[in-house]
PDB file of N, CA and C in Angstrom:
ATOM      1  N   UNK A   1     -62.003  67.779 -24.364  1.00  0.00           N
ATOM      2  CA  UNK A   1     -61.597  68.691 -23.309  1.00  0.00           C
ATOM      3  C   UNK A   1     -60.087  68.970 -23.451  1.00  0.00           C
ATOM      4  N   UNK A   2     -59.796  70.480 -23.269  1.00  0.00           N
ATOM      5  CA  UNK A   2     -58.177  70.186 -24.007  1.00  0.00           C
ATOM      6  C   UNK A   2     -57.454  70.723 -22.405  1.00  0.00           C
ATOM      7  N   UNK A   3     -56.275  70.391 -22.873  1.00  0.00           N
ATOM      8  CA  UNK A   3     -55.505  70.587 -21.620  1.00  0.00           C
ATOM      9  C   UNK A   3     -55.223  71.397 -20.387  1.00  0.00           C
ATOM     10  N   UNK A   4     -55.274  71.153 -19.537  1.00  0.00           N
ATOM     11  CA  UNK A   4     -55.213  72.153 -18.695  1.00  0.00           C
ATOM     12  C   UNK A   4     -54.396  73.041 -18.247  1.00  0.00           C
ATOM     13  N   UNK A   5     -53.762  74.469 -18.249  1.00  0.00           N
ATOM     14  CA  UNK A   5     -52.482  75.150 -18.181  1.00  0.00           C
ATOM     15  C   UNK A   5     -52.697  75.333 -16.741  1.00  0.00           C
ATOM     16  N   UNK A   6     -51.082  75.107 -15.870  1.00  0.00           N
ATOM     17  CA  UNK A   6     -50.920  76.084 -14.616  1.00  0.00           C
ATOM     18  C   UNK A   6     -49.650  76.037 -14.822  1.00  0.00           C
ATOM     19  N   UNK A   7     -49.532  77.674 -14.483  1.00  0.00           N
ATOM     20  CA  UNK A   7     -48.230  78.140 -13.831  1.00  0.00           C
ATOM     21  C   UNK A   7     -47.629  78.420 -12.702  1.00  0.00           C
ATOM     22  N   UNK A   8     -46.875  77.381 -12.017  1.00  0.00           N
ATOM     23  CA  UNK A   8     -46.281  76.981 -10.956  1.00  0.00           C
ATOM     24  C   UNK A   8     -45.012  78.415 -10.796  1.00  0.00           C
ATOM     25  N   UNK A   9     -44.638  79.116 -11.545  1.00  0.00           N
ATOM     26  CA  UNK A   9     -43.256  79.992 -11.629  1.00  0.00           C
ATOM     27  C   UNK A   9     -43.887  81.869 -11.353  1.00  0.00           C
ATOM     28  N   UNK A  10     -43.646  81.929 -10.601  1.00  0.00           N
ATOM     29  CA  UNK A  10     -43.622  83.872 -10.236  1.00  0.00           C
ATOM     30  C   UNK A  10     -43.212  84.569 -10.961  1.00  0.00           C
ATOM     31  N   UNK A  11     -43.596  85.614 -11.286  1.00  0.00           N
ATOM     32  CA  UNK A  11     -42.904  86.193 -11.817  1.00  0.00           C
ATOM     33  C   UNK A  11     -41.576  87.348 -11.998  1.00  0.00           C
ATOM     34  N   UNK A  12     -41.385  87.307 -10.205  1.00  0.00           N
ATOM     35  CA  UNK A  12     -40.480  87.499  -9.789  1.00  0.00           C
ATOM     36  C   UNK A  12     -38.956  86.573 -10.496  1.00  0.00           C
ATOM     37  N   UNK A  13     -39.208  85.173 -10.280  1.00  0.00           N
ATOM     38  CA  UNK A  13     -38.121  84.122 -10.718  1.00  0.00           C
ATOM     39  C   UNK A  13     -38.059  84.135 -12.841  1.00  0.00           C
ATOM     40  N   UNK A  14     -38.918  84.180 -13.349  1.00  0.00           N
ATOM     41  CA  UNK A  14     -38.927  84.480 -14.594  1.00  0.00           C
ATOM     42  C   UNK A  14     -38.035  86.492 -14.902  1.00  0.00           C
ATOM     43  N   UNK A  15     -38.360  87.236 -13.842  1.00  0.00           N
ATOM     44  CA  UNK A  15     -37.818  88.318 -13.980  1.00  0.00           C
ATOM     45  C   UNK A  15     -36.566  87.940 -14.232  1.00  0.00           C
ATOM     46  N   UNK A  16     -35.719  87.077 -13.693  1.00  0.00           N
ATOM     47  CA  UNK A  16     -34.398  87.045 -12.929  1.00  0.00           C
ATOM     48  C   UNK A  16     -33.270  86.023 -14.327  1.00  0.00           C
ATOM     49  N   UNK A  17     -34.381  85.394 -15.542  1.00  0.00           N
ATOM     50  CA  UNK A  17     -34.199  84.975 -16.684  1.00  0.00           C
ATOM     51  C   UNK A  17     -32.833  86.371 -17.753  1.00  0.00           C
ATOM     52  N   UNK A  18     -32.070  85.589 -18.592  1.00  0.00           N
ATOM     53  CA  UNK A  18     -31.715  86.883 -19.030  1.00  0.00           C
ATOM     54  C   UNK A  18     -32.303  87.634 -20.342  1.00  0.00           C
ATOM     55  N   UNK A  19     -33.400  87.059 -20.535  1.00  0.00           N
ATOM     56  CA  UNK A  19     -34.675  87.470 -21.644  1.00  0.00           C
ATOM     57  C   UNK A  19     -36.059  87.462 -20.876  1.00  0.00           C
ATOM     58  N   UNK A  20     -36.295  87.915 -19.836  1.00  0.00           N
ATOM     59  CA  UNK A  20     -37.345  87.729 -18.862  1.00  0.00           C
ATOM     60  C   UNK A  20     -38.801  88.021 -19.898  1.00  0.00           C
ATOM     61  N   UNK A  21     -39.001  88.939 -21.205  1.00  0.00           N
ATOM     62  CA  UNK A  21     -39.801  89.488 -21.855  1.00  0.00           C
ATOM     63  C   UNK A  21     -39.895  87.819 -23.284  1.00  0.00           C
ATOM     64  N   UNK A  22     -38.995  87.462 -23.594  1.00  0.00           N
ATOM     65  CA  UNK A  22     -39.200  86.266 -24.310  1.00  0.00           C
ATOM     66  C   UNK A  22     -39.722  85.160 -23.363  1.00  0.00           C
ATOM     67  N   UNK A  23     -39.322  84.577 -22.195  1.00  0.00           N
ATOM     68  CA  UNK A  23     -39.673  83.730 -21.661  1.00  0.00           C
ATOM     69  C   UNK A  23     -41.359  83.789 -21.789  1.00  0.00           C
ATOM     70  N   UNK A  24     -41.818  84.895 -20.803  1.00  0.00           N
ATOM     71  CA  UNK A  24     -42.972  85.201 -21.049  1.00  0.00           C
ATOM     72  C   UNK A  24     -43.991  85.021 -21.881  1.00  0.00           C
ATOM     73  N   UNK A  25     -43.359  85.505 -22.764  1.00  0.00           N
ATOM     74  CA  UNK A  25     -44.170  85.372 -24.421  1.00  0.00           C
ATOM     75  C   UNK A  25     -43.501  83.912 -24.706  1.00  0.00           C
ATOM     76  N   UNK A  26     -43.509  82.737 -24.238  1.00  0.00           N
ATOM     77  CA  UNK A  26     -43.133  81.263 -24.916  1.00  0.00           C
ATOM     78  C   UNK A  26     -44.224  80.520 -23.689  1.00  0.00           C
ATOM     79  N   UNK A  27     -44.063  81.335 -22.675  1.00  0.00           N
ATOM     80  CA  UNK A  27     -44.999  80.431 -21.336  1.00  0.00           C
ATOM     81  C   UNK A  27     -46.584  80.791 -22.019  1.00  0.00           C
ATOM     82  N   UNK A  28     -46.693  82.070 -22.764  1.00  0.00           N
ATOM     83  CA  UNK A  28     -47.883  82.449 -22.646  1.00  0.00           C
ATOM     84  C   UNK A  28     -48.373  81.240 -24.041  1.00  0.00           C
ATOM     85  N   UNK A  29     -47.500  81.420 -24.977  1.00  0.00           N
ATOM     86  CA  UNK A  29     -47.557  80.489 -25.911  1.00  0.00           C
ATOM     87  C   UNK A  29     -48.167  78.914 -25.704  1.00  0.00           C
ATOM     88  N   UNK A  30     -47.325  78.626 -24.578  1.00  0.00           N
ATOM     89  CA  UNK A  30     -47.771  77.000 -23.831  1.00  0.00           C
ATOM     90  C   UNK A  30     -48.898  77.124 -23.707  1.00  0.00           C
ATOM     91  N   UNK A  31     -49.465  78.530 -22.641  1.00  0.00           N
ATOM     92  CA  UNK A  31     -50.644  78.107 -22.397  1.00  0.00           C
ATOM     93  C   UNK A  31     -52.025  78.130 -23.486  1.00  0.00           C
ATOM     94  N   UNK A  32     -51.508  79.497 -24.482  1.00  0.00           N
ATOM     95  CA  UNK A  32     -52.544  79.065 -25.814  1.00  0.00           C
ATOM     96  C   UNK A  32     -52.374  77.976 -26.493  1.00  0.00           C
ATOM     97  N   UNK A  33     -51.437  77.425 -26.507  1.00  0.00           N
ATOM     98  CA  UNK A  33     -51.461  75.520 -27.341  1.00  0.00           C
ATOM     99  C   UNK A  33     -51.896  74.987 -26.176  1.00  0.00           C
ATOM    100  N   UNK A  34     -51.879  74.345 -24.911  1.00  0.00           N
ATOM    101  CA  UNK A  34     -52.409  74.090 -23.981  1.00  0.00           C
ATOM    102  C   UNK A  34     -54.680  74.028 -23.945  1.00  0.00           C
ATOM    103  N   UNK A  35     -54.717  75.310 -24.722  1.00  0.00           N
ATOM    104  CA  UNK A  35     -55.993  75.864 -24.727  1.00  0.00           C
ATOM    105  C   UNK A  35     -56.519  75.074 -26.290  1.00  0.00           C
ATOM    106  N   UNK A  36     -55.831  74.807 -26.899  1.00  0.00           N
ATOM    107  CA  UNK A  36     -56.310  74.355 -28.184  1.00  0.00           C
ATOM    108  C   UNK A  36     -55.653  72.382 -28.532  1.00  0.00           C
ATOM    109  N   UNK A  37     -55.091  71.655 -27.369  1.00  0.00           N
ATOM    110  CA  UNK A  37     -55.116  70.439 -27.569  1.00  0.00           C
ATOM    111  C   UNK A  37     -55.503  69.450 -26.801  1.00  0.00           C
ATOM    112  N   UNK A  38     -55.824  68.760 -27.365  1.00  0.00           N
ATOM    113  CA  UNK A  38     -56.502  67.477 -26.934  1.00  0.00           C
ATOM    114  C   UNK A  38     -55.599  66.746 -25.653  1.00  0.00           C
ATOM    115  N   UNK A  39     -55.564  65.764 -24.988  1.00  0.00           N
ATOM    116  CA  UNK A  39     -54.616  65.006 -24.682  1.00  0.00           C
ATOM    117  C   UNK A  39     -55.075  63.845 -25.152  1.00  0.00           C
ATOM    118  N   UNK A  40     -53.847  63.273 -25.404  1.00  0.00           N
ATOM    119  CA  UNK A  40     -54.135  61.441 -25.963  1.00  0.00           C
ATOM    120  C   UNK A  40     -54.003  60.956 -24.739  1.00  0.00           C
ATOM    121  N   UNK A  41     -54.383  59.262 -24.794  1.00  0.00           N
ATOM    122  CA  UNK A  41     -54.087  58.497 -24.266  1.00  0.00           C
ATOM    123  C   UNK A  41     -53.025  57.616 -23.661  1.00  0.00           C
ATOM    124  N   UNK A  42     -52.050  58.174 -24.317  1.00  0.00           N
ATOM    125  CA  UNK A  42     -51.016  57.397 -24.705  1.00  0.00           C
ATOM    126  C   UNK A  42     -49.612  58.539 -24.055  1.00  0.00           C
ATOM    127  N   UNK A  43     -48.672  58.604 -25.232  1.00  0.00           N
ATOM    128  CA  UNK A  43     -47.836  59.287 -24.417  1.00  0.00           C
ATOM    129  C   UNK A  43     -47.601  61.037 -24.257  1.00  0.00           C
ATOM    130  N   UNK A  44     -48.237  61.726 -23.323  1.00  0.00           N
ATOM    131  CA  UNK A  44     -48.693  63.027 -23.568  1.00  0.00           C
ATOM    132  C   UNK A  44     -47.201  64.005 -23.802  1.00  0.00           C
ATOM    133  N   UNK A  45     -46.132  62.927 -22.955  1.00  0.00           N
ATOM    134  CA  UNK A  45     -44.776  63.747 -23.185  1.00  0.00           C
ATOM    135  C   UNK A  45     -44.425  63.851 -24.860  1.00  0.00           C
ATOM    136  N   UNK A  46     -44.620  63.131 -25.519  1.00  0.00           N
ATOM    137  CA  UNK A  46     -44.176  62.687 -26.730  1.00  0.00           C
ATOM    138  C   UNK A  46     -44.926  63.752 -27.544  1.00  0.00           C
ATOM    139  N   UNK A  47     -46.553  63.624 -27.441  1.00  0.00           N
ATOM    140  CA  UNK A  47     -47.152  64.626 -28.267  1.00  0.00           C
ATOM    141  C   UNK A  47     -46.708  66.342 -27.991  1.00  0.00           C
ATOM    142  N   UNK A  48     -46.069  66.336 -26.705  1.00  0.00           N
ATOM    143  CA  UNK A  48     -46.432  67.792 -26.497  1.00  0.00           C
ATOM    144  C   UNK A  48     -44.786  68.238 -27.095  1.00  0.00           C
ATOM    145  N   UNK A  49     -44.263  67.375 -27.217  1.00  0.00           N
ATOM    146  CA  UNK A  49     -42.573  67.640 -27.999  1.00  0.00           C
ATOM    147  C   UNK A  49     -43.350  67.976 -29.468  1.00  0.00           C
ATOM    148  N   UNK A  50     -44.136  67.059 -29.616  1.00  0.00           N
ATOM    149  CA  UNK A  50     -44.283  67.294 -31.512  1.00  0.00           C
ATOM    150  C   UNK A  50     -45.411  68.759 -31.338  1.00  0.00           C
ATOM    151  N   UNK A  51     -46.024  68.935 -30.390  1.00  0.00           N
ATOM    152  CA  UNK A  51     -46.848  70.232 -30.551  1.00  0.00           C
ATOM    153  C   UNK A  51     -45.919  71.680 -30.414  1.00  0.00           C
ATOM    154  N   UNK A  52     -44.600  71.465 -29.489  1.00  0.00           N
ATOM    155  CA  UNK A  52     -44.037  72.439 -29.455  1.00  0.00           C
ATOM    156  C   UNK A  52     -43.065  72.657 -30.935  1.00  0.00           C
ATOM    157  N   UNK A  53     -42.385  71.232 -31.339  1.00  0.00           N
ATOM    158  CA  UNK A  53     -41.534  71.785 -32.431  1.00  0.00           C
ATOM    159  C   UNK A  53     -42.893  71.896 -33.633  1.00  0.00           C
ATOM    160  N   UNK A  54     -43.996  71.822 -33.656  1.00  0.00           N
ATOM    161  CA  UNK A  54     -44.920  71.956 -34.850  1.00  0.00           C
ATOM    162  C   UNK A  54     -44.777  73.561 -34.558  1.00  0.00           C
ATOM    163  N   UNK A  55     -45.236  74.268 -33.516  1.00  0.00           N
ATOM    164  CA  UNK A  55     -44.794  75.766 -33.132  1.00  0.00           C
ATOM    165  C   UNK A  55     -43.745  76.434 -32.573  1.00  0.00           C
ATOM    166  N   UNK A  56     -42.601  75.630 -33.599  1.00  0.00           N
ATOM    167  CA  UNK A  56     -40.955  76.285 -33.456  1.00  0.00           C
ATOM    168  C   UNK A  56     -40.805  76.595 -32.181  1.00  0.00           C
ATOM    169  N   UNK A  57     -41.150  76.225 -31.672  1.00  0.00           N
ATOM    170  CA  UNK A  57     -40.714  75.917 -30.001  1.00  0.00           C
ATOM    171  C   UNK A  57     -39.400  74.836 -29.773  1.00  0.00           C
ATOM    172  N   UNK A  58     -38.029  75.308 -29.241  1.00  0.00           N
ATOM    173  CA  UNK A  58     -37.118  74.153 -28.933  1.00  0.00           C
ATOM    174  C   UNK A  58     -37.549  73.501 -27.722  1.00  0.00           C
ATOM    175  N   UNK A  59     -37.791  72.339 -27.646  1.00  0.00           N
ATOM    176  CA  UNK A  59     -37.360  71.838 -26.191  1.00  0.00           C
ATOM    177  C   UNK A  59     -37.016  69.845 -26.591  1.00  0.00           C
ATOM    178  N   UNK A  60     -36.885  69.556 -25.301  1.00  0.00           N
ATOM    179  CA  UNK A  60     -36.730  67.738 -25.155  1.00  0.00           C
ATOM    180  C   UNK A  60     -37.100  67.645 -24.202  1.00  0.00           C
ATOM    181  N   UNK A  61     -36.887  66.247 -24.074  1.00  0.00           N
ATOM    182  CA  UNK A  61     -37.501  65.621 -22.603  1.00  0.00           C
ATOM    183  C   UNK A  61     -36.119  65.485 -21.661  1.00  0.00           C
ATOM    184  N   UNK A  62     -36.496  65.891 -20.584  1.00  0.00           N
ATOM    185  CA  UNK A  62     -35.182  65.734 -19.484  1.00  0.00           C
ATOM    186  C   UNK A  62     -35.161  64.455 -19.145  1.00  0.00           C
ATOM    187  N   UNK A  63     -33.861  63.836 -20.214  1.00  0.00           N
ATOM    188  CA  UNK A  63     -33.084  63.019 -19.421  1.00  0.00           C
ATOM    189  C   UNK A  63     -33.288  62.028 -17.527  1.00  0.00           C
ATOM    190  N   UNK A  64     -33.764  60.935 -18.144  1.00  0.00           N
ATOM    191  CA  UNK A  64     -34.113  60.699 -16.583  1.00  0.00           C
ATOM    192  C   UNK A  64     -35.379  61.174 -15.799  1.00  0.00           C
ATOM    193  N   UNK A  65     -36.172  61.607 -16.694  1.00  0.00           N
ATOM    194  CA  UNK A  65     -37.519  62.318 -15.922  1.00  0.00           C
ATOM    195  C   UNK A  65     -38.063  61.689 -16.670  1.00  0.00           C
ATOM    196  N   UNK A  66     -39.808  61.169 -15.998  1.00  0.00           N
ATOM    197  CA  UNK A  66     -40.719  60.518 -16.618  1.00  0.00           C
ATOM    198  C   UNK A  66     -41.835  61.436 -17.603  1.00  0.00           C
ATOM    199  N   UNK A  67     -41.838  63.055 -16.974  1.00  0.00           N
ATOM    200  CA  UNK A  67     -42.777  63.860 -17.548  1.00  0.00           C
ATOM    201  C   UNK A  67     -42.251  65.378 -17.383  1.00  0.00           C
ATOM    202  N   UNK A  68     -41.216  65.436 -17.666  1.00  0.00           N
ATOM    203  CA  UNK A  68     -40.501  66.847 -17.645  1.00  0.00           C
ATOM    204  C   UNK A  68     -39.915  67.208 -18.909  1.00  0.00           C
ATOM    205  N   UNK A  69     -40.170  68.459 -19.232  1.00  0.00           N
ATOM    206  CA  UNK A  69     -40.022  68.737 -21.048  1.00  0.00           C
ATOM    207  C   UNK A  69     -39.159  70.217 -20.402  1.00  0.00           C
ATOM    208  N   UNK A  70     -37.932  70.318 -21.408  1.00  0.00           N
ATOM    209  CA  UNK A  70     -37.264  71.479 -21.322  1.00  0.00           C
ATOM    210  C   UNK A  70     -37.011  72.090 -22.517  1.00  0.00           C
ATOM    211  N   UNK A  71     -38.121  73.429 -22.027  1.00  0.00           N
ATOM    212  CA  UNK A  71     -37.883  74.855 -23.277  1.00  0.00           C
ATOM    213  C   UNK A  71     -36.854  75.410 -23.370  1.00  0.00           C
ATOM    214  N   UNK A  72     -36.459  75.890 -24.554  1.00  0.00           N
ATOM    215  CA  UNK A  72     -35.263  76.450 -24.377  1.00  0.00           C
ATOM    216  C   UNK A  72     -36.127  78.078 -25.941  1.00  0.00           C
ATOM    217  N   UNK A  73     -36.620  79.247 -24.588  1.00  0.00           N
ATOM    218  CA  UNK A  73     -37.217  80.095 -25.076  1.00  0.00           C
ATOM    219  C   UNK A  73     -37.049  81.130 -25.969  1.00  0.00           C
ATOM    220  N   UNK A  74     -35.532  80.979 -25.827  1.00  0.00           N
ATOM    221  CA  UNK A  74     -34.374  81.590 -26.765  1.00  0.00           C
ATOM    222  C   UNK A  74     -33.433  80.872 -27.461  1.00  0.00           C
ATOM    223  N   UNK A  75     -33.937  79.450 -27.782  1.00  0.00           N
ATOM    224  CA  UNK A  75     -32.790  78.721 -28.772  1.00  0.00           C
ATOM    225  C   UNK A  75     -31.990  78.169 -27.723  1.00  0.00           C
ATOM    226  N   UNK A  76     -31.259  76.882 -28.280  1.00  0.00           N
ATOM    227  CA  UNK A  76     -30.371  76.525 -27.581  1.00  0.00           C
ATOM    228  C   UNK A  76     -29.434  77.238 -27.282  1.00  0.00           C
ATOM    229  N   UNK A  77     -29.091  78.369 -27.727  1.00  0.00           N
ATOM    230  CA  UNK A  77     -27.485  79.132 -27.496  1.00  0.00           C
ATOM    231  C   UNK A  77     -27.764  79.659 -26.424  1.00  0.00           C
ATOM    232  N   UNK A  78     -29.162  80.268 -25.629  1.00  0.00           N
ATOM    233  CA  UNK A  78     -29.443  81.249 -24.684  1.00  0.00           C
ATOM    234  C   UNK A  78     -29.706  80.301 -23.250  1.00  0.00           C
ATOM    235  N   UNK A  79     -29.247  80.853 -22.407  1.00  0.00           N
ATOM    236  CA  UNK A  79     -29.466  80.045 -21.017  1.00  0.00           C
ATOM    237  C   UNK A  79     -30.246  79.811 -20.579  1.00  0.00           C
ATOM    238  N   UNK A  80     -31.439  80.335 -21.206  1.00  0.00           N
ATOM    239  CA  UNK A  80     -32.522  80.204 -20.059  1.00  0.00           C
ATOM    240  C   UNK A  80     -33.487  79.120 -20.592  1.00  0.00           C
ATOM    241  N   UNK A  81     -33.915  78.726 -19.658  1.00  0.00           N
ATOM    242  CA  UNK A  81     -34.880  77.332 -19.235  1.00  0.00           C
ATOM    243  C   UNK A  81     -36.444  77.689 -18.583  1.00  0.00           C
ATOM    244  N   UNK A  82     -37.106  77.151 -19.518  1.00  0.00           N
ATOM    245  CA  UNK A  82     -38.341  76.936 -18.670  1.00  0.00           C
ATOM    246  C   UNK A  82     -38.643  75.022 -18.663  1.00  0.00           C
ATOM    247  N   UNK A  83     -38.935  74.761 -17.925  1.00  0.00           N
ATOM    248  CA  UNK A  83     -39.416  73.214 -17.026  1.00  0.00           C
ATOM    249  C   UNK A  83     -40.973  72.989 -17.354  1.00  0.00           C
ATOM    250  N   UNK A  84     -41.273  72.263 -18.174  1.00  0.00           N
ATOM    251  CA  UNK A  84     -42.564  72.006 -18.042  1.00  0.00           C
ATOM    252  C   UNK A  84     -43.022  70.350 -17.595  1.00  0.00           C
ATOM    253  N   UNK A  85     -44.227  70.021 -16.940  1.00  0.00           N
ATOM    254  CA  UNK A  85     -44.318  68.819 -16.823  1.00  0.00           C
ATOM    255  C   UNK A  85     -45.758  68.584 -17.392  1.00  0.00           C
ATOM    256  N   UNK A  86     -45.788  67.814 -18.250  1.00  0.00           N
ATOM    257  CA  UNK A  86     -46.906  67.040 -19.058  1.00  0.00           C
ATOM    258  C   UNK A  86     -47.588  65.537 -18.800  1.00  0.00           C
ATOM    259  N   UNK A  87     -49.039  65.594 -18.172  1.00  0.00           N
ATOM    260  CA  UNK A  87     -49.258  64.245 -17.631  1.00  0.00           C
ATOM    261  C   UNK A  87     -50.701  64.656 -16.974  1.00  0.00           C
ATOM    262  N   UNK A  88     -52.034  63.299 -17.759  1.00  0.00           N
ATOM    263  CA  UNK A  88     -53.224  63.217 -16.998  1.00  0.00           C
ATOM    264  C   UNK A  88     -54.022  64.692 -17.525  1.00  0.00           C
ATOM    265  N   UNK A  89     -53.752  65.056 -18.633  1.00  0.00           N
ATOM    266  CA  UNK A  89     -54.218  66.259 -19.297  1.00  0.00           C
ATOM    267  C   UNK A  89     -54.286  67.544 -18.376  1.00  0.00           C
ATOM    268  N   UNK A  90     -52.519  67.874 -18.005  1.00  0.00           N
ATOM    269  CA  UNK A  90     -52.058  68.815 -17.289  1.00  0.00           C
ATOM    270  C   UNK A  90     -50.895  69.539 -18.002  1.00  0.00           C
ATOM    271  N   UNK A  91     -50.514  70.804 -18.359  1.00  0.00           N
ATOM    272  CA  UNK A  91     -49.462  71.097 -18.784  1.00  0.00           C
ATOM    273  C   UNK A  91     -49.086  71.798 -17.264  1.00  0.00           C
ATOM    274  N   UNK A  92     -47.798  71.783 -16.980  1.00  0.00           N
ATOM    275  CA  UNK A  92     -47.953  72.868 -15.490  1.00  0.00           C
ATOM    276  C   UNK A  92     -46.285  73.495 -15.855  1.00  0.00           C
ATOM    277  N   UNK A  93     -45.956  75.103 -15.934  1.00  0.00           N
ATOM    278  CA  UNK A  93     -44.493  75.608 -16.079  1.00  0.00           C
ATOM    279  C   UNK A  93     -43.711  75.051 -14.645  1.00  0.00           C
ATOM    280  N   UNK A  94     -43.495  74.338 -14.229  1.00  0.00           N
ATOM    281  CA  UNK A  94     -43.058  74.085 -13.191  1.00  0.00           C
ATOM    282  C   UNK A  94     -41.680  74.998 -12.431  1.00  0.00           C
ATOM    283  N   UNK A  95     -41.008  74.851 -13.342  1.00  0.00           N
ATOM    284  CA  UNK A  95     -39.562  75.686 -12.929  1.00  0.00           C
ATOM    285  C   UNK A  95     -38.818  76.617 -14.473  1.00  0.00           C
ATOM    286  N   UNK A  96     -38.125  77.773 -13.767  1.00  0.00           N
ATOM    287  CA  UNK A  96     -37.730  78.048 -14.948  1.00  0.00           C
ATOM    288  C   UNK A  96     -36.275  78.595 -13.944  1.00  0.00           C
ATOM    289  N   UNK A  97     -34.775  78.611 -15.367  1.00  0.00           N
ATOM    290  CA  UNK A  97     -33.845  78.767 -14.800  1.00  0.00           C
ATOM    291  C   UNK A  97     -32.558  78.791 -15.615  1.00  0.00           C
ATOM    292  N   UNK A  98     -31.005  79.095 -15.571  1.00  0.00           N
ATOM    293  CA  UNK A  98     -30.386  79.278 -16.516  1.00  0.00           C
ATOM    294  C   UNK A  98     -29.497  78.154 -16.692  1.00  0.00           C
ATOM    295  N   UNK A  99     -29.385  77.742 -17.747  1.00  0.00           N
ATOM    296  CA  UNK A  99     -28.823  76.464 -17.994  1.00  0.00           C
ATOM    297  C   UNK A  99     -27.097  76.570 -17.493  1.00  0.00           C
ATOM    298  N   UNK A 100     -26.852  75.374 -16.420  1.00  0.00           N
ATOM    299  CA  UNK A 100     -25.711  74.806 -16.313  1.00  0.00           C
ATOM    300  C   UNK A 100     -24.497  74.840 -16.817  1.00  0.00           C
ATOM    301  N   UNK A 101     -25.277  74.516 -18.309  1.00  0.00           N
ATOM    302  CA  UNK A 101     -24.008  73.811 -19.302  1.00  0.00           C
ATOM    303  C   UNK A 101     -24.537  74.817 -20.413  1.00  0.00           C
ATOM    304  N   UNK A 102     -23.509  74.807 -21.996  1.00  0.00           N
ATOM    305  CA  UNK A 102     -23.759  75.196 -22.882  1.00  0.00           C
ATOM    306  C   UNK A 102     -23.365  73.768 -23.959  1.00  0.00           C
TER     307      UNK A 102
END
């Protein structure tokens, strides 16, 4: 049974991204890898880092979070953020937003 996708983010708040048309096309991405993997047993944050960089996808795990993975949909140089949380064979976009820092 492979994972389950929800998107928690409007698309109002993804509008407001400064690549609102890439974000899109990287969430939609999640949810077709989402549609084609398994979940392990073990650590689902870990696999879903190696499923995204297997599909040149940037992201890591946020610092201090137990199940929060951060896309970065335009490369690290571009601000924008999508939030995903991975856990119990759930992918969910939780938040998306423009990075802080560079």
């Amino acid at each position: 049974m492979p994972y389950e996708f929800v998107n928690d983010v409007s698309d109002k708040k993804i509008q407001k991204l400064a690549d609102p048309t890439q974000a899109e096309a990287v969430i939609q991405e999640i949810a077709t890898l989402a549609e084609q993997t398994e979940p392990v047993k073990g650590d689902q944050v870990n696999q879903w880092l190696g499923v995204l960089a297997k599909d040149n996808i940037t992201a890591q795990k946020v610092k201090g979070s137990v199940n929060t993975i951060e896309v970065y949909p335009g490369g690290k140089g571009s601000p924008d953020r999508i939030f995903i949380t991975v856990g119990g064979g759930t992918v969910t976009v939780a938040a998306v937003g423009a990075a802080s820092h560079k």
